[in-house]
Every structure is written in structure tokens, then in C-alpha cells.
Protein backbone atom coordinates (compact mmCIF):
# COMPACT_ATOMS: atom_id res chain seq x y z
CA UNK A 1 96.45 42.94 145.30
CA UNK A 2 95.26 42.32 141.96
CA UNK A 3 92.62 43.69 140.07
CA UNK A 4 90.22 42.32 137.89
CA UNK A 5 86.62 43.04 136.24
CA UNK A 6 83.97 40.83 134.14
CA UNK A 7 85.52 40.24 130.66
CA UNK A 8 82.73 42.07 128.24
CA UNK A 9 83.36 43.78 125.10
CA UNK A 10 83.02 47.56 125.99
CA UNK A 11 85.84 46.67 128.69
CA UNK A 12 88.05 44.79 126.22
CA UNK A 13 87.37 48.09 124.37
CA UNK A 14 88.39 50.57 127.17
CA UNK A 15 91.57 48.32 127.91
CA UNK A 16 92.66 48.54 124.19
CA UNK A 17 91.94 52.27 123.85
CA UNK A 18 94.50 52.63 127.06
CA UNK A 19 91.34 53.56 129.17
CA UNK A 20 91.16 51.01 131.73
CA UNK A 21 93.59 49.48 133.75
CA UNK A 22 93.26 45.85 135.21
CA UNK A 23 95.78 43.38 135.94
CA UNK A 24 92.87 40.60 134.50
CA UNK A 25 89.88 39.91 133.13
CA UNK A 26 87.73 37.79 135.04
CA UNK A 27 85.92 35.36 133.09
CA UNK A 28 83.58 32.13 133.80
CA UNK A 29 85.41 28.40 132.79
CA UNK A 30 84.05 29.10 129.26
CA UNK A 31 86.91 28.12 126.58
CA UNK A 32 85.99 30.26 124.08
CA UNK A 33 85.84 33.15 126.31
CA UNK A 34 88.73 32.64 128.09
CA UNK A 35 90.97 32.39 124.73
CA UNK A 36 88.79 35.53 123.27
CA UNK A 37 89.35 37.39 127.07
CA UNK A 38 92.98 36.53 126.89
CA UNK A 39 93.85 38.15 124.04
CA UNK A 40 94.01 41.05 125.89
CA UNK A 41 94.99 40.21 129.84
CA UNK A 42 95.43 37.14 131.37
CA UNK A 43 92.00 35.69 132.58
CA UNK A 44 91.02 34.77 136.45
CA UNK A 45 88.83 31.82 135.83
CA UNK A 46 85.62 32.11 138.22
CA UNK A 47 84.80 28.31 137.97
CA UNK A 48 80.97 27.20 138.53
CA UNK A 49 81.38 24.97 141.10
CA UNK A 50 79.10 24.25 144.17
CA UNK A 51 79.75 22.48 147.76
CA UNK A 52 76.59 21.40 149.46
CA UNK A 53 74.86 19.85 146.43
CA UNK A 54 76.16 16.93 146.67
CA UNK A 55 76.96 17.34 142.96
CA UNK A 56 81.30 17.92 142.86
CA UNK A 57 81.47 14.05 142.58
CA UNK A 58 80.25 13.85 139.19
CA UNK A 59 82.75 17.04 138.05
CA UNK A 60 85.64 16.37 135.80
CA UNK A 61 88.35 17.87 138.23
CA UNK A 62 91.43 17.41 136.03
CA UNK A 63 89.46 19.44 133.21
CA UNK A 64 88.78 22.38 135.88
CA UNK A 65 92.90 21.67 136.97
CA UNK A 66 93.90 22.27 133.33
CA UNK A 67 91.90 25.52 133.18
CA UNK A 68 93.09 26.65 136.29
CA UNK A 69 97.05 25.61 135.14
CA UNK A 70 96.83 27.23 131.85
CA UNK A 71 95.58 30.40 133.23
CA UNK A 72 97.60 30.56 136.59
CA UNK A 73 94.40 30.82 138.41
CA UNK A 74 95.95 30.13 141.55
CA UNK A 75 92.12 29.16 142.97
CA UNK A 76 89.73 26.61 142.60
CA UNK A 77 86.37 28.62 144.23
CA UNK A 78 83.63 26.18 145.56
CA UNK A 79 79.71 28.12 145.85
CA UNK A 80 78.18 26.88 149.09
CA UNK A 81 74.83 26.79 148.44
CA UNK A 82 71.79 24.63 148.82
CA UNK A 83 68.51 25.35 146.81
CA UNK A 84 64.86 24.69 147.48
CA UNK A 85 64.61 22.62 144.32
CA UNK A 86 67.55 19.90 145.67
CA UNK A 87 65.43 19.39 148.56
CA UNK A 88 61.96 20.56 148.54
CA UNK A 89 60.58 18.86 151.68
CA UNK A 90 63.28 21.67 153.48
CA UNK A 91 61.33 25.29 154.22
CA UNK A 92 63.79 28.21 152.05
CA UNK A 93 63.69 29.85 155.74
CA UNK A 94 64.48 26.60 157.74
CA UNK A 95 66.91 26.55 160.56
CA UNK A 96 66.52 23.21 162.31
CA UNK A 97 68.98 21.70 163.57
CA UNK A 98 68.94 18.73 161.67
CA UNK A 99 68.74 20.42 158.17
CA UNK A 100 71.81 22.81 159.30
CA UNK A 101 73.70 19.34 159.97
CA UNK A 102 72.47 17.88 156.76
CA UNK A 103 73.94 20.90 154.51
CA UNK A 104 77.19 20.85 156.62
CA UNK A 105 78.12 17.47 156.10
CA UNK A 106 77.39 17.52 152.22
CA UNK A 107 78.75 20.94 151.91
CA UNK A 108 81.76 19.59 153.91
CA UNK A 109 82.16 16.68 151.69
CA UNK A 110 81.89 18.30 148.52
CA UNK A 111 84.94 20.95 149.75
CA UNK A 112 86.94 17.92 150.84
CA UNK A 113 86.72 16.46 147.65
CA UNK A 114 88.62 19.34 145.77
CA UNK A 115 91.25 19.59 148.90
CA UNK A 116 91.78 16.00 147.78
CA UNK A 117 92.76 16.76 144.45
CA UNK A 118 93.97 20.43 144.46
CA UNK A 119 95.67 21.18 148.29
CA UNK A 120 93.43 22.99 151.00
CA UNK A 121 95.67 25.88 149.93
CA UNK A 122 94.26 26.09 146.18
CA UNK A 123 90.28 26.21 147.33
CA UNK A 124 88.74 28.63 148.56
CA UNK A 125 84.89 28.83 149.20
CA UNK A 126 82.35 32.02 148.48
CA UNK A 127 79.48 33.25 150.13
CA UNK A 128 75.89 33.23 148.35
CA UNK A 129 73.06 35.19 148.48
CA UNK A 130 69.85 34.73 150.37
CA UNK A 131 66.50 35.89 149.61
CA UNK A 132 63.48 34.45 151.00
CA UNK A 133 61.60 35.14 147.56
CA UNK A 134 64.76 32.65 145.62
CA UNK A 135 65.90 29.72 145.46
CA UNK A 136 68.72 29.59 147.94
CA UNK A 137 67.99 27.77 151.27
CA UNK A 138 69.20 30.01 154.54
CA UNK A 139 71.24 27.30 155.89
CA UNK A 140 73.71 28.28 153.19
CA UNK A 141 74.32 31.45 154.23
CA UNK A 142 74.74 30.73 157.93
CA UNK A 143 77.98 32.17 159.07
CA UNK A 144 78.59 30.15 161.54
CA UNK A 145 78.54 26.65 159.42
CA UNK A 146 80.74 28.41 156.42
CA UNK A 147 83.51 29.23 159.01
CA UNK A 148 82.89 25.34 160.45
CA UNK A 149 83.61 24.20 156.58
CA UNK A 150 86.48 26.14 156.29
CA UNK A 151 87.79 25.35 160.09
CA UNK A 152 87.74 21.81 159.16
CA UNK A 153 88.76 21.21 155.51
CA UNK A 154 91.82 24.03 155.96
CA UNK A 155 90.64 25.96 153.04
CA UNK A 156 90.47 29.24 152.09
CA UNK A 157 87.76 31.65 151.71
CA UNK A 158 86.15 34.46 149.16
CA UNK A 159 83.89 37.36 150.09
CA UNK A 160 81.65 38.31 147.94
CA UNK A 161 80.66 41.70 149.48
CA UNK A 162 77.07 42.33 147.43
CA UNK A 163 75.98 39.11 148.24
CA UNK A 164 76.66 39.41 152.14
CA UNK A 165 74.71 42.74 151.62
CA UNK A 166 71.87 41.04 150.56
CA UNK A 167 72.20 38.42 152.95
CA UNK A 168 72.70 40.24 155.63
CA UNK A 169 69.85 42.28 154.95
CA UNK A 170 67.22 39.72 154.63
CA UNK A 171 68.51 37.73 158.01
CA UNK A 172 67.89 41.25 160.04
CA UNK A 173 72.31 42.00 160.50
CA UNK A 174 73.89 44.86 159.92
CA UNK A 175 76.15 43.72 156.49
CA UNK A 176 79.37 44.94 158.78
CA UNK A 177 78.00 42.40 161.65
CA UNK A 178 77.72 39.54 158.59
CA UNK A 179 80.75 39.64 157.23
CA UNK A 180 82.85 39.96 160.61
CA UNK A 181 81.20 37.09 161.31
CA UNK A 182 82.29 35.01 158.16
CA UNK A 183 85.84 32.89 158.04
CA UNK A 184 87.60 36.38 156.81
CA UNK A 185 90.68 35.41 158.61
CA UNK A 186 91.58 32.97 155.65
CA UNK A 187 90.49 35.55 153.32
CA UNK A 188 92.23 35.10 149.98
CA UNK A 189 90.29 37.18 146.79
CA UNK A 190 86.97 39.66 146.95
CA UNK A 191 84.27 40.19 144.58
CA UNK A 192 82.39 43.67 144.51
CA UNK A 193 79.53 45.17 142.76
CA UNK A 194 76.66 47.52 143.42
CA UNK A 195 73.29 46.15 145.15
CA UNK A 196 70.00 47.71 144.23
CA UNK A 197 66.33 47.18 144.58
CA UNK A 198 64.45 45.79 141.70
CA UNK A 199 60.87 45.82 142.51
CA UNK A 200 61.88 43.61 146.04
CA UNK A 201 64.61 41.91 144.58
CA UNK A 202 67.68 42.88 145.68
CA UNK A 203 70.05 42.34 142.87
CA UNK A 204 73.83 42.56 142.34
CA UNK A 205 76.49 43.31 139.36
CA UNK A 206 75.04 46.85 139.06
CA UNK A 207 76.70 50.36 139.54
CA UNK A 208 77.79 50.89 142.63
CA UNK A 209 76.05 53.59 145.17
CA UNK A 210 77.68 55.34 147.19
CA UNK A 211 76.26 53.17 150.05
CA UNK A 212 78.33 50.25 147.99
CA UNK A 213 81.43 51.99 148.27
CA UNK A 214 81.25 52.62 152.06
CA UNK A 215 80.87 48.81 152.30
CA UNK A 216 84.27 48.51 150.02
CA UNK A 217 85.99 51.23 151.88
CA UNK A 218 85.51 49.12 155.23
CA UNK A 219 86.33 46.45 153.78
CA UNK A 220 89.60 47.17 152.52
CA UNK A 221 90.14 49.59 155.62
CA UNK A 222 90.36 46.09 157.87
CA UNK A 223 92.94 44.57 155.45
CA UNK A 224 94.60 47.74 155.54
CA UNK A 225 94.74 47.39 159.32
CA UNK A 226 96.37 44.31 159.17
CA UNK A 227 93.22 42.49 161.08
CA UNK A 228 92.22 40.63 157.84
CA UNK A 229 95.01 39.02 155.07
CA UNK A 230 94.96 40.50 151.80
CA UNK A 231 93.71 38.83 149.06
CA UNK A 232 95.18 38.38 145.52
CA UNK A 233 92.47 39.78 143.78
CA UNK A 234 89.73 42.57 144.06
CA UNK A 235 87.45 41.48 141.35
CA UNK A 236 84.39 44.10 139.83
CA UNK A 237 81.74 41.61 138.71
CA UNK A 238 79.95 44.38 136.81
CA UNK A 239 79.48 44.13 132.95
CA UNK A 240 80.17 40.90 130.74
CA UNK A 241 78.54 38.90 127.48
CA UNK A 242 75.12 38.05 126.50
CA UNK A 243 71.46 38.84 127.08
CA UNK A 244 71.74 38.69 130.44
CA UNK A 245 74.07 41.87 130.78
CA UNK A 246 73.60 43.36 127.93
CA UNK A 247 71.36 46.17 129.93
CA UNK A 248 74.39 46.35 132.50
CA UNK A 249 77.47 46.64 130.66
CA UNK A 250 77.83 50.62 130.46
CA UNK A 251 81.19 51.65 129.42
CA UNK A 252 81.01 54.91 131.06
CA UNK A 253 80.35 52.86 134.27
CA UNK A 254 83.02 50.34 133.75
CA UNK A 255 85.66 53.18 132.87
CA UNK A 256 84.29 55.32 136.11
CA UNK A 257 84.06 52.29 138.52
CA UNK A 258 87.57 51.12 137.67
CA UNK A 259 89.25 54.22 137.98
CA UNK A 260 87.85 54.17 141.50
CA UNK A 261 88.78 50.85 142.42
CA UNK A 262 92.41 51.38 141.03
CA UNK A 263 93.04 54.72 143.67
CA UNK A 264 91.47 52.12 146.35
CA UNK A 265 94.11 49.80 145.57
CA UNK A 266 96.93 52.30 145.31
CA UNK A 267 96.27 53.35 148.49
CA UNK A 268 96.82 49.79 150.35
């Protein structure tokens, strides 16, 4: 298993000064990132990409294909989500039957156009968030129409531990209940940050607690059982560029966190 954290320049810094060890940097589809990233590792492309929109139509896939090919990202990831805004007439907490069909069929659609063009084998599909104060709908985030997607299309699928945390938390489930409940059989890459409360938002890409690592620990303690597959990559999304992590991109943390995560790996 690989392992991988957000491309930012105090980790770019750690790797140089022999301080950090990572098999990639994990970067969004952003070309001038990826060549900047790549100076260093070679990049895992995290592409932004949603099913359930009804949106993938309009992408240019052979632009995301090229990405993918000159990176040897070996996945094309898919977001199921739907949000309020898309379809406002549809309550953020709604679980009728007919909106749960609704999002399934576009979600499904969307998914089956990338297995079109890149094999059911090269997409994979990742868990969102819910919070009944955003913008995500719930029927996202149901478990049991995410395994129906990926039941039907063939494709594989990414957990994103934090955000079944804070899923899991809002919809009343114990996070270990969530996520055994999610299509982890086809598991095929993880994504793992800390979760904290931010004046009652619960927000991800943070340090992890120690309640964070128990979550990874289990996690990787069911791969390491054999009863899920193991993925190609463990990916840290803490740290990366801009305003928007400039206030979470401690190199003490990055250094810390991916010494951790390197002994958890060693140890599968």
C-alpha cells in the first residue's frame, strides 16, 4: 500500500530535507500543481469529479484520461453527492422514496458514463460528508444506495474515513456501523484526516486526535484481517496550497502525522 499526503510547500520541504517519507504527493487535477508537485514525487491526481449531478456529461473525459496517463493514476474517483442548491424543492434531510430513486438513477448514470470510457476497473467512487447545517443532501450519503451504484456499474470504491465520521455522526451510527455498511468489499484507496468541532461544524483535513487514529487503526486492522482488500493508497489529506489551508498546513504536524502513518503501513 502506498502512501501519499496533500502536496503543500512545508511537505515538499520536509521531503527534500529527507524528513518525510511518501511514495506521492497527492494533488487536485491542477496542471501547474501537478508539474510543481512532481518535481519531487510522482503525483496521485484526486480529480473533481461528481456522480449524481447530472453534470459528468458535459466533462472533457479524454483531458481527465491524459492526466490520469501521464501520472499513472491508476483511478478515475467519482464524488457522489447531491446538493440542496441542484434541487431545492428536495428537504437537505429528505429520505423519500422517490428522491432516493431520483439520486440513484442520476448518480448511477453519471458512474456509468466514466465505466464507458475508462473500464469499471479504473473508477472508483468516494463517500461525502453530511451535515444537516451544509449543502449536501442525505440521500448521498445513504449506504445502502452507494453499495447499489457500485453493485451495478462494477466499480470500485474509496473511503474517505473523516467524512464517514461526520456522516455517521449526524445520521445517529456508530462511524464503525457506517462504514461496515459501505461497498468496502471493492475497496481500492483511503483518505484520512483528523475531524474536529468548529463551533458545530464538524470539519475535516485537521490533526488527527487520538479518537482519529482509533478509527485508522480499525480500519486498517480489517484489511489486515484479510476481510477487506487492500487498497493502493493510504492518502493524508492534511496540509496543501492557498488561503484555504494556509492555517492548517503545520510542518511539525505533517512530519509527526506521517511518521505515524508510515509504522501503520509497515506493519501490514
Amino acid at each position: 500500500m502506498n502512501f501519499a499526503i496533500n502536496y503543500s510547500t512545508q511537505a515538499a520541504l520536509l521531503f527534500s530535507q529527507g524528513r518525510l517519507r511518501i511514495d506521492r504527493f497527492k494533488c487536485p487535477d491542477w496542471p501547474e500543481l501537478i508539474a510543481e508537485a512532481g518535481q519531487y514525487r510522482p503525483i496521485a491526481v484526486h480529480f473533481n469529479l461528481n456522480a449524481g449531478r447530472g453534470k459528468l456529461r458535459g466533462k472533457n473525459l479524454e483531458s481527465i484520461a491524459h492526466i490520469a496517463e501521464e501520472t499513472s493514476t491508476p483511478f478515475i474517483n467519482l464524488h457522489l453527492e447531491l446538493k440542496k442548491g441542484d434541487f431545492p424543492a428536495i428537504p437537505i434531510d429528505s429520505t423519500r422514496q422517490a428522491d432516493r430513486e431520483m439520486f440513484f438513477r442520476m448518480a448511477l448514470s453519471d458512474v456509468e458514463i466514466a465505466v464507458r470510457r475508462f473500464g469499471d476497473d479504473k473508477v472508483i467512487v468516494e463517500n461525502v460528508p453530511y451535515r444537516p447545517n451544509g449543502k449536501g443532501l442525505r440521500l448521498s450519503v445513504e449506504t445502502e444506495t452507494i453499495s447499489r451504484i457500485v453493485a451495478e456499474t462494477g466499480c470500485g470504491f474509496l473511503l474517505d474515513i473523516p467524512h464517514a465520521c461526520i456522516s455517521a455522526h449526524h445520521l445517529g451510527l456508530d462511524p464503525t456501523e457506517y462504514i461496515s455498511r459501505l461497498p468496502v468489499h471493492r475497496l481500492k484507496e483511503l483518505h484520512f484526516t483528523g475531524v474536529q468541532d468548529l463551533g458545530g461544524w464538524l470539519q475535516d483535513h485537521l490533526e488527527a486526535q487520538e479518537k482519529d487514529w482509533q478509527m485508522l487503526d480499525w480500519v486498517l486492522k480489517r484489511i489486515q484481517e484479510g476481510a477487506w482488500p487492500k487498497p493502493w493508497l493510504l492518502a493524508l489529506e492534511y496540509g496543501g496550497v492557498g488561503e484555504k489551508f494556509s492555517w492548517r498546513s503545520s510542518a511539525q504536524v505533517i512530519e509527526e502525522q506521517g511518521k505515524r502513518i508510515n509504522t501503520l503501513i509497515e506493519a501490514l
